[in-house]
C-alpha atoms as a PDB file:
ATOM      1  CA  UNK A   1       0.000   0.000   0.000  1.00  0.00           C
ATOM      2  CA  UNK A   2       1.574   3.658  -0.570  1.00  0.00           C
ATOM      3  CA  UNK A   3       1.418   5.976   1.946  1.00  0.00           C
ATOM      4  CA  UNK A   4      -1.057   7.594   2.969  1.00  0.00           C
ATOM      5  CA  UNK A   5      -1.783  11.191   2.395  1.00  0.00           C
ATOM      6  CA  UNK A   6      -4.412  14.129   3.594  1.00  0.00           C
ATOM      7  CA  UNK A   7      -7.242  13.816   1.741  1.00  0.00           C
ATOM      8  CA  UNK A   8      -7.025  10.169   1.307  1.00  0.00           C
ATOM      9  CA  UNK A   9     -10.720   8.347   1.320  1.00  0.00           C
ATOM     10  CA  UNK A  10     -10.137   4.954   2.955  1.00  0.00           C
ATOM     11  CA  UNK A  11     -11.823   1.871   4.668  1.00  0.00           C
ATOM     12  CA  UNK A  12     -10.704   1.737   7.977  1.00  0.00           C
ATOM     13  CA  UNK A  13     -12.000  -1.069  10.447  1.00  0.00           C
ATOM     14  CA  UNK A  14     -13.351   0.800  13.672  1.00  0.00           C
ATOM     15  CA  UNK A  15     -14.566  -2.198  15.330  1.00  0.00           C
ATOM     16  CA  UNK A  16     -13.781  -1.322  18.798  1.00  0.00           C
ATOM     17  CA  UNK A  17     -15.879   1.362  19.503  1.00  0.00           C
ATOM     18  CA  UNK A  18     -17.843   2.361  22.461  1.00  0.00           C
ATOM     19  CA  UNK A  19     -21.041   4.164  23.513  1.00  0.00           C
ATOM     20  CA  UNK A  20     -21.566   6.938  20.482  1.00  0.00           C
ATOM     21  CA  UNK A  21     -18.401   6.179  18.912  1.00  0.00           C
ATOM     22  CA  UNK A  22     -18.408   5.443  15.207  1.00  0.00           C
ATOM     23  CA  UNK A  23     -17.650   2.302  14.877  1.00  0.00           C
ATOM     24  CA  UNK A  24     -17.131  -0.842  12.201  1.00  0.00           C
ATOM     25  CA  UNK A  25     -15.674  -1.192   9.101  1.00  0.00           C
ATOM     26  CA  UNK A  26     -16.495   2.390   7.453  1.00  0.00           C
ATOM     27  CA  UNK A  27     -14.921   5.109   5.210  1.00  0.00           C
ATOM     28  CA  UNK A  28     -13.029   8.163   6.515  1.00  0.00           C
ATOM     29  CA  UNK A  29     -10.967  10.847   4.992  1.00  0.00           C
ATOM     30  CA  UNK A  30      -7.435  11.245   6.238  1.00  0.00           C
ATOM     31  CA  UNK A  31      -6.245  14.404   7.770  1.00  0.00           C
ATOM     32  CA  UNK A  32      -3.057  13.494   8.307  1.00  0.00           C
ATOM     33  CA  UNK A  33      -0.637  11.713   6.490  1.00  0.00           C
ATOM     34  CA  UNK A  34       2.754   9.826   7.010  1.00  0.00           C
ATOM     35  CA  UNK A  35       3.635  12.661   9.281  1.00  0.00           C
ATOM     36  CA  UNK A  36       2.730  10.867  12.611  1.00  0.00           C
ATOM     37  CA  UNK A  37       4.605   7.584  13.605  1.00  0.00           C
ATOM     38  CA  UNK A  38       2.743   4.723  13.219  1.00  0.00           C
ATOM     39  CA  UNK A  39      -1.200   6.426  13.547  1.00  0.00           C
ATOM     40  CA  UNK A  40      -3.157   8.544  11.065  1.00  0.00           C
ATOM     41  CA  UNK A  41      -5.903  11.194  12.120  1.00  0.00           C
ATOM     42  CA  UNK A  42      -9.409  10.270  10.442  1.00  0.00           C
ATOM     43  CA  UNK A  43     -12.979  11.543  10.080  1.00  0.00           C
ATOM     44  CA  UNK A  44     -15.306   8.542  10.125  1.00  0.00           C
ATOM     45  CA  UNK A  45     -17.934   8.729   7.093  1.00  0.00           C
ATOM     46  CA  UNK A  46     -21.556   7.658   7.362  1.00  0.00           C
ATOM     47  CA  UNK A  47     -24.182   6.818   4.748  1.00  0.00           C
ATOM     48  CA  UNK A  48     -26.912   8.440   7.506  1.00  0.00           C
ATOM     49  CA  UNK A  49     -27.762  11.970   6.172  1.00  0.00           C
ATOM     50  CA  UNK A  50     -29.777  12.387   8.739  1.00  0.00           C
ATOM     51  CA  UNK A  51     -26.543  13.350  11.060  1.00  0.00           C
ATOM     52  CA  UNK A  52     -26.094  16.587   8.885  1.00  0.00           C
ATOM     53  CA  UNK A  53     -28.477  17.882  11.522  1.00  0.00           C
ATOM     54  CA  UNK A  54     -25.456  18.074  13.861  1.00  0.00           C
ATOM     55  CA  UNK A  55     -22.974  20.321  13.939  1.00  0.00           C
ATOM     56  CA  UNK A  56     -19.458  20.027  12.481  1.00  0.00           C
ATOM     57  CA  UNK A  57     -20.512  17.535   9.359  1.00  0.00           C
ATOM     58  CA  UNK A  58     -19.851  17.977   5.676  1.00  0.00           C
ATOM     59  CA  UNK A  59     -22.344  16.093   3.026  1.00  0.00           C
ATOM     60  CA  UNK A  60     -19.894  14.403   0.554  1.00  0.00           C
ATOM     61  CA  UNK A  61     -21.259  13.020  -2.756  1.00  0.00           C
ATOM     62  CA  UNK A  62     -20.137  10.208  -4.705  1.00  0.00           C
ATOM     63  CA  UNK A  63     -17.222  10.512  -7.990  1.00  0.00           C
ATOM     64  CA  UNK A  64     -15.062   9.170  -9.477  1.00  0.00           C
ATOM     65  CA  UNK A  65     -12.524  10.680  -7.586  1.00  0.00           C
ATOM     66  CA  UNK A  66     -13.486   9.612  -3.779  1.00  0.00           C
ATOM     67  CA  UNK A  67     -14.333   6.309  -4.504  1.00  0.00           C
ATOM     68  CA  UNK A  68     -17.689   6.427  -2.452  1.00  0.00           C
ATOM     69  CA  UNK A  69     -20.338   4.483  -3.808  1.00  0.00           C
ATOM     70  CA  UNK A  70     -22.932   6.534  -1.789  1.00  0.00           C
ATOM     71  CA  UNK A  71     -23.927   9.731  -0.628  1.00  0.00           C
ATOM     72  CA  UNK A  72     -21.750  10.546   3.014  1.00  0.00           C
ATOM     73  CA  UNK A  73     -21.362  12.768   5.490  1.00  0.00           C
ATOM     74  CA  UNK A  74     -18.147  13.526   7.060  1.00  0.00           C
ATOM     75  CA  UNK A  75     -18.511  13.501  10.814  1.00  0.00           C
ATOM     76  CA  UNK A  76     -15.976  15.975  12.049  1.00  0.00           C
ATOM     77  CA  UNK A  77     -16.789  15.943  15.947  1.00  0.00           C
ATOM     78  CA  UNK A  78     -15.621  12.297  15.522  1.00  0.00           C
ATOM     79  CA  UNK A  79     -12.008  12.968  14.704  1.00  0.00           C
ATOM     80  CA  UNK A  80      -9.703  10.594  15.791  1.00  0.00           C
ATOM     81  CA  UNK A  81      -6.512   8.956  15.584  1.00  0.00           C
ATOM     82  CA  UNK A  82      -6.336   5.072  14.741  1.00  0.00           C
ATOM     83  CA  UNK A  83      -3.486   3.131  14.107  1.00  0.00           C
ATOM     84  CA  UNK A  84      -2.355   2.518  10.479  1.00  0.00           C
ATOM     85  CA  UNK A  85      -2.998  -1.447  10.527  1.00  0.00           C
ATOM     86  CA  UNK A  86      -6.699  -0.686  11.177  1.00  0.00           C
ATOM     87  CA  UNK A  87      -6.415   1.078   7.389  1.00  0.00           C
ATOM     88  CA  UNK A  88      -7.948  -1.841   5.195  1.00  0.00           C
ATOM     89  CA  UNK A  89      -7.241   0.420   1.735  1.00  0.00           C
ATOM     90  CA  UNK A  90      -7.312   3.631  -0.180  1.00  0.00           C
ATOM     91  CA  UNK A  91     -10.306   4.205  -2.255  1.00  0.00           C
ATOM     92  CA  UNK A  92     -10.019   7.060  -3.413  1.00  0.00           C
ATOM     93  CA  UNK A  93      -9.041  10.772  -2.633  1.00  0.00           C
ATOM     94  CA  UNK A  94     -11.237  14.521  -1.660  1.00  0.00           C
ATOM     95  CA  UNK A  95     -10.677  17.164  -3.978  1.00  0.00           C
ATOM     96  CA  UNK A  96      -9.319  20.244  -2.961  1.00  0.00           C
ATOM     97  CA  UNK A  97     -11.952  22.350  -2.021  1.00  0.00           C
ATOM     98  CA  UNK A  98     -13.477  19.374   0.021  1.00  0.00           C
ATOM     99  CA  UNK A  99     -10.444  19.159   1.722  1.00  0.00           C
ATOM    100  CA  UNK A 100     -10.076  23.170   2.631  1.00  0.00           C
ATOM    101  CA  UNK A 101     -13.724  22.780   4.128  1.00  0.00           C
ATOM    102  CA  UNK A 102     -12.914  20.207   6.460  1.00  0.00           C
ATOM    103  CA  UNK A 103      -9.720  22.465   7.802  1.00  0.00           C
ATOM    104  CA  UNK A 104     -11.930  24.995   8.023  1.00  0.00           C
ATOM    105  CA  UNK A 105     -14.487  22.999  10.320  1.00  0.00           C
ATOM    106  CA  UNK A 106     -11.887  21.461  12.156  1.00  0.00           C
ATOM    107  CA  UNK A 107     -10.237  24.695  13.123  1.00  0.00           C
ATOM    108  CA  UNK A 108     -13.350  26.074  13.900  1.00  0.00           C
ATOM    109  CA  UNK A 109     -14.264  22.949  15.978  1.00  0.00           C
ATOM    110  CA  UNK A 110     -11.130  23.157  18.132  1.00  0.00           C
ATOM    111  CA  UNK A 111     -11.000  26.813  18.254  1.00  0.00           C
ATOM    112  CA  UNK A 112      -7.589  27.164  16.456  1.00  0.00           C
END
């Protein structure tokens, strides 16, 4: 697998998660990449589009490009960092502009 990069969509097996936690094998989009030793920051995907309703989520659509085979929203309040052997593959990448929205929700989410 090459490394992985910002932006990256991938599947990434969340299986041990707890209470509200997003959890099982999903999609996420990398915010980091190979920076950090051994763990990559995600935000978990879901196919619910009910949860744009909360705050700090981004409706992604399906292309060529991502790789998503369904309309998603990005759950930003569930940032996290996972480590790299629970990355199953790469499927695909954001574009650009996706990618400046979710800095710009993060930032504003952590009040940076």
């Amino acid at each position: 697998m090459r490394a992985l990069r910002k932006g990256d969509v991938i599947i990434v097996d969340l299986t041990q998660g707890s209470g509200r936690e997003q959890s099982g094998i999903r999609p996420a989009v990398a915010v980091s990449g190979a920076e950090l030793p051994g763990v990559i920051v995600v935000i978990p995907l879901t196919g619910t589009i009910e949860a744009l309703r909360f705050a700090n989520t981004l409706a992604l659509l399906p292309d060529k490009d991502n790789g998503l085979s369904q309309e998603s929203v990005a759950l930003i309040f569930h940032v996290r960092s996972v480590d790299k052997n629970r990355v199953v593959r790469t499927i695909g990448k954001v574009d650009t502009a996706t990618r400046k929205k979710i800095d710009i929700a993060l930032k504003k989410m952590l009040r940076l």
